[in-house]
N, C-alpha and C. Protein backbone atom coordinates (compact mmCIF):
# COMPACT_ATOMS: atom_id res chain seq x y z
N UNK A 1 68.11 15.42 11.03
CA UNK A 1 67.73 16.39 12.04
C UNK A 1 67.85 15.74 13.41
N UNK A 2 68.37 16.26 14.29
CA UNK A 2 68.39 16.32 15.89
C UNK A 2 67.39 15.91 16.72
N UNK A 3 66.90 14.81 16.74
CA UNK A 3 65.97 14.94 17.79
C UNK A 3 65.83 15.22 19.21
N UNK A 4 64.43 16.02 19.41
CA UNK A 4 64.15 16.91 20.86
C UNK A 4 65.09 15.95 22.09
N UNK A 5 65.67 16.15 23.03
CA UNK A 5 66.04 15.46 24.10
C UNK A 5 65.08 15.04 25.22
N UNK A 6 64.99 13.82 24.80
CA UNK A 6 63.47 13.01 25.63
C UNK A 6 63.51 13.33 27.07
N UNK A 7 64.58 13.93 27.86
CA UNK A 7 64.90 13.79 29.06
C UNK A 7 64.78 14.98 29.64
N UNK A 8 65.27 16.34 28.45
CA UNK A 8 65.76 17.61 28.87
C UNK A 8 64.41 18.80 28.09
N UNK A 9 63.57 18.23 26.82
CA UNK A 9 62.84 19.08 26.06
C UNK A 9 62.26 20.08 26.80
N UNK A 10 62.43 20.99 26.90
CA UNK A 10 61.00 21.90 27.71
C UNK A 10 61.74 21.91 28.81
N UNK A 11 62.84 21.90 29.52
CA UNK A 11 63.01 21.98 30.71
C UNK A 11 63.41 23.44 30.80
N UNK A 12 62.88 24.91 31.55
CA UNK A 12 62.89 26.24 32.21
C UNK A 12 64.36 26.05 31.44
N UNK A 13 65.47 25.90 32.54
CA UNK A 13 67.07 26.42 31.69
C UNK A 13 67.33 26.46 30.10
N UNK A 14 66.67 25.09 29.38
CA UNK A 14 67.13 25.19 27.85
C UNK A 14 66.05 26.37 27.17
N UNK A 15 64.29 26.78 27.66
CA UNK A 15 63.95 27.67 27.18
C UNK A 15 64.54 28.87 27.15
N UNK A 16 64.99 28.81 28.48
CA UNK A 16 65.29 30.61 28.70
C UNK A 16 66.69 30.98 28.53
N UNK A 17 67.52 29.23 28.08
CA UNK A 17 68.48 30.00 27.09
C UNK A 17 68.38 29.86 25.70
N UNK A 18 67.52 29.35 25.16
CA UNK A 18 66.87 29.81 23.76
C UNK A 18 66.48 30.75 23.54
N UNK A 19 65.64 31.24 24.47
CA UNK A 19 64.90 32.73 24.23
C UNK A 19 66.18 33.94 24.34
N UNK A 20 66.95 33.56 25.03
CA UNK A 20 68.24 34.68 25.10
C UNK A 20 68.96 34.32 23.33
N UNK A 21 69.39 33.09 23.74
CA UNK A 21 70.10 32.84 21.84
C UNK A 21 68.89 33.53 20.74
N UNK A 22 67.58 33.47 20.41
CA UNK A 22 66.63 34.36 19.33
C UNK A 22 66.98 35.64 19.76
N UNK A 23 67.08 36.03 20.89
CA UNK A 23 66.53 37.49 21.53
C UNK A 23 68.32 38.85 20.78
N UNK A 24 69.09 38.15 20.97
CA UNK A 24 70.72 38.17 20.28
C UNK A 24 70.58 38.23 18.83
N UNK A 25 70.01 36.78 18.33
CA UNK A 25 70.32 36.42 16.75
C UNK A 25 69.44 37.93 16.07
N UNK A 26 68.35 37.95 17.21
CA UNK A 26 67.33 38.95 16.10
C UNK A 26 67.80 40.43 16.32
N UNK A 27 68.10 40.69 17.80
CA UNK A 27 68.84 42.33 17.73
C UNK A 27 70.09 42.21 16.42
N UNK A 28 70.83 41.20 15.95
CA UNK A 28 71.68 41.12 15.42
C UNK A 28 71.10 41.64 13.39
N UNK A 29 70.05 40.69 13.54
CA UNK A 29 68.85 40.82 12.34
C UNK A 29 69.74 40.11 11.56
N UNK A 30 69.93 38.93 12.21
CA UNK A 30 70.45 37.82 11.71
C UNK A 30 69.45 36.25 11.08
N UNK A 31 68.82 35.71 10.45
CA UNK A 31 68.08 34.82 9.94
C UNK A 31 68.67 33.69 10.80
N UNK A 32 67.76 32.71 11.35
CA UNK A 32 68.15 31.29 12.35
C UNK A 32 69.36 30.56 11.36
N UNK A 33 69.25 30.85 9.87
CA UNK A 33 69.72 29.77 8.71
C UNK A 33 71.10 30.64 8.77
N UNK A 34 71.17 31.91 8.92
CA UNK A 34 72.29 32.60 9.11
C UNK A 34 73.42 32.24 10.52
N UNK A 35 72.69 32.33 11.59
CA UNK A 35 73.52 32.13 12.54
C UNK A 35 73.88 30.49 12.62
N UNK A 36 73.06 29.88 12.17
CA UNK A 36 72.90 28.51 12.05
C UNK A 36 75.08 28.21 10.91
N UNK A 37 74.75 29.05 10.10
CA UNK A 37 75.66 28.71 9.25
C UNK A 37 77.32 29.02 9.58
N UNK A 38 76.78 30.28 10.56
CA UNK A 38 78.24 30.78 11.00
C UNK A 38 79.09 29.93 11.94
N UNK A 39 77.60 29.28 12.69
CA UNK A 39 78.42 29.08 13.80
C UNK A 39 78.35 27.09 13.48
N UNK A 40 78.42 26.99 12.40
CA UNK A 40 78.70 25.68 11.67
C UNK A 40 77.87 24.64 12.58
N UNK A 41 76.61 24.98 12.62
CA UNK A 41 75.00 24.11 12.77
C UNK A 41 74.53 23.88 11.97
N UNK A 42 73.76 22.82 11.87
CA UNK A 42 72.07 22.67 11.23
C UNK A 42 71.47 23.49 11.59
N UNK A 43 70.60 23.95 10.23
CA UNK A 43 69.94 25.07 10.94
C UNK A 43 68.49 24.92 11.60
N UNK A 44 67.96 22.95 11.42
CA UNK A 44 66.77 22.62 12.44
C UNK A 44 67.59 22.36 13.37
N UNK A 45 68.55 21.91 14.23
CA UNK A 45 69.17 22.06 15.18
C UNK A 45 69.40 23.31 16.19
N UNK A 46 69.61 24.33 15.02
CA UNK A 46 68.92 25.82 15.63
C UNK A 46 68.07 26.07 15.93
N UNK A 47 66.72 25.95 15.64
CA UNK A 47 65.59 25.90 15.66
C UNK A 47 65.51 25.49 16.99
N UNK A 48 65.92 23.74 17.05
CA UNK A 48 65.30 23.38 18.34
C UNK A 48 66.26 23.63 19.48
N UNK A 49 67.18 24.25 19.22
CA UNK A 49 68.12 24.97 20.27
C UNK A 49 67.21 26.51 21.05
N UNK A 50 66.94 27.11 19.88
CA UNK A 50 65.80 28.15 20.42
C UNK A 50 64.77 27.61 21.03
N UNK A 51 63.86 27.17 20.80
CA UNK A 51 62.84 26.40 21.35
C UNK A 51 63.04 25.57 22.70
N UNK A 52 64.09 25.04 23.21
CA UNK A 52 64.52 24.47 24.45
C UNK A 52 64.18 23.02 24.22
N UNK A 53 64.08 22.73 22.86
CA UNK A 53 64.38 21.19 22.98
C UNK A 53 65.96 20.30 23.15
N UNK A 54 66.79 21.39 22.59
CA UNK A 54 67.80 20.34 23.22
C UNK A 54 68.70 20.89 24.12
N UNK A 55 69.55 19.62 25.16
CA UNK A 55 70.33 19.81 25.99
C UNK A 55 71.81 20.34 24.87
N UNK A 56 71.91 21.85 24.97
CA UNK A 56 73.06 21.87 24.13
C UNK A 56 74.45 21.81 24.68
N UNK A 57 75.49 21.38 24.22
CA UNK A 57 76.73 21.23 24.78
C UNK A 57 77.19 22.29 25.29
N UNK A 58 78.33 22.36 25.62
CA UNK A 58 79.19 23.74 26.41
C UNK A 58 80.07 24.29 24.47
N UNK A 59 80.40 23.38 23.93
CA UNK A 59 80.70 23.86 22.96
C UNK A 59 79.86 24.44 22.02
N UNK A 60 78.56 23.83 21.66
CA UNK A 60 77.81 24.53 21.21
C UNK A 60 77.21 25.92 21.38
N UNK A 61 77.39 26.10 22.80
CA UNK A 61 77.03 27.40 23.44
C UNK A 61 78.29 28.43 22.40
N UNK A 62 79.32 27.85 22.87
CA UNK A 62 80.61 28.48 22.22
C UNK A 62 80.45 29.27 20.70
N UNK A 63 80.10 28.08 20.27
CA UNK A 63 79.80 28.24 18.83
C UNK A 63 79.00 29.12 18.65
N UNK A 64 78.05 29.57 19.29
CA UNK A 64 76.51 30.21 18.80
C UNK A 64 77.22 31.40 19.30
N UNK A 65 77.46 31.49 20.31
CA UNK A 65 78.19 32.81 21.17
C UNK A 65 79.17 33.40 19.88
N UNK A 66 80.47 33.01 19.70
CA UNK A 66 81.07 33.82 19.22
C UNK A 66 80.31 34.03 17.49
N UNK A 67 79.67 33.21 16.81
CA UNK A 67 79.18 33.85 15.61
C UNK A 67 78.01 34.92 16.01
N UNK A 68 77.60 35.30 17.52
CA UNK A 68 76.93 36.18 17.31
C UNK A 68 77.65 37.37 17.92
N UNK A 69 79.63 36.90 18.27
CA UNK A 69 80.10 38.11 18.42
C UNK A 69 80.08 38.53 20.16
N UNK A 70 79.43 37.57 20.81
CA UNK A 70 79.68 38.26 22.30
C UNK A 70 80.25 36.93 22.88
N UNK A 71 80.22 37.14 24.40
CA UNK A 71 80.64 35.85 24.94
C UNK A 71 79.42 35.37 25.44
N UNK A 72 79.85 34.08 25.50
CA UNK A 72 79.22 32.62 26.06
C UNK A 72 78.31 32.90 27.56
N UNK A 73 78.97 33.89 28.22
CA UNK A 73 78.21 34.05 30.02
C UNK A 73 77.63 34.95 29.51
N UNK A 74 77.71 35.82 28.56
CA UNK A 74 76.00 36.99 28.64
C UNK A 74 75.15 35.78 27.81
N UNK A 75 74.97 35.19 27.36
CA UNK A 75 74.69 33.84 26.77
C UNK A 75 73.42 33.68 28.20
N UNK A 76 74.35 33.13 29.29
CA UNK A 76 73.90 32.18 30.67
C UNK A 76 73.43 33.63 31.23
N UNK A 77 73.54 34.96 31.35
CA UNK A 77 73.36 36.11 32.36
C UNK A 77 72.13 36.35 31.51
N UNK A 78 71.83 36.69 30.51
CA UNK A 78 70.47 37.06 29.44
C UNK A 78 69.50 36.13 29.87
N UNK A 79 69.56 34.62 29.96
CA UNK A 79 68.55 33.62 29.97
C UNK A 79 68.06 33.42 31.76
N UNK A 80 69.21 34.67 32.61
CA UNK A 80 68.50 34.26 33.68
C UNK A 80 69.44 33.53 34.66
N UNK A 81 70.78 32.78 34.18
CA UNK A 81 71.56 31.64 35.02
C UNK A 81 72.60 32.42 35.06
């Protein structure tokens, strides 16, 4: 498992684009272990991707984005950035 990013955990941007990535997965009524799988994650890596523990990559964004079917900037426009 992934551990939290000692530098970035809890920082406003990674919550409130977690809360946009759950807010998607669940209109979708998709399970974390589900989107986790599509978009070829761990699915505690998901977890702490929702939660705003980690600094996630630009690819990872990618990844989560298209297995939930939209793009990557309503991704960044939902969470606020």
């Amino acid at each position: 498992m992934a551990k939290p990013s000692p530098k970035h955990a809890g920082d406003q941007v990674l919550v409130d684009l977690g809360l946009a990535i759950r807010k998607a997965r669940l209109a979708m009524k998709l399970s974390q272990e589900a989107l986790a799988v599509d978009a070829g994650l761990d699915r505690s890596y998901m977890g702490g991707i929702e939660r705003g523990e980690h600094n996630v990559t630009a690819i990872n964004i990618l990844k989560i984005a298209t297995a939930l079917g939209i793009k990557p900037s309503k991704l960044l426009l939902d969470s606020g950035y």
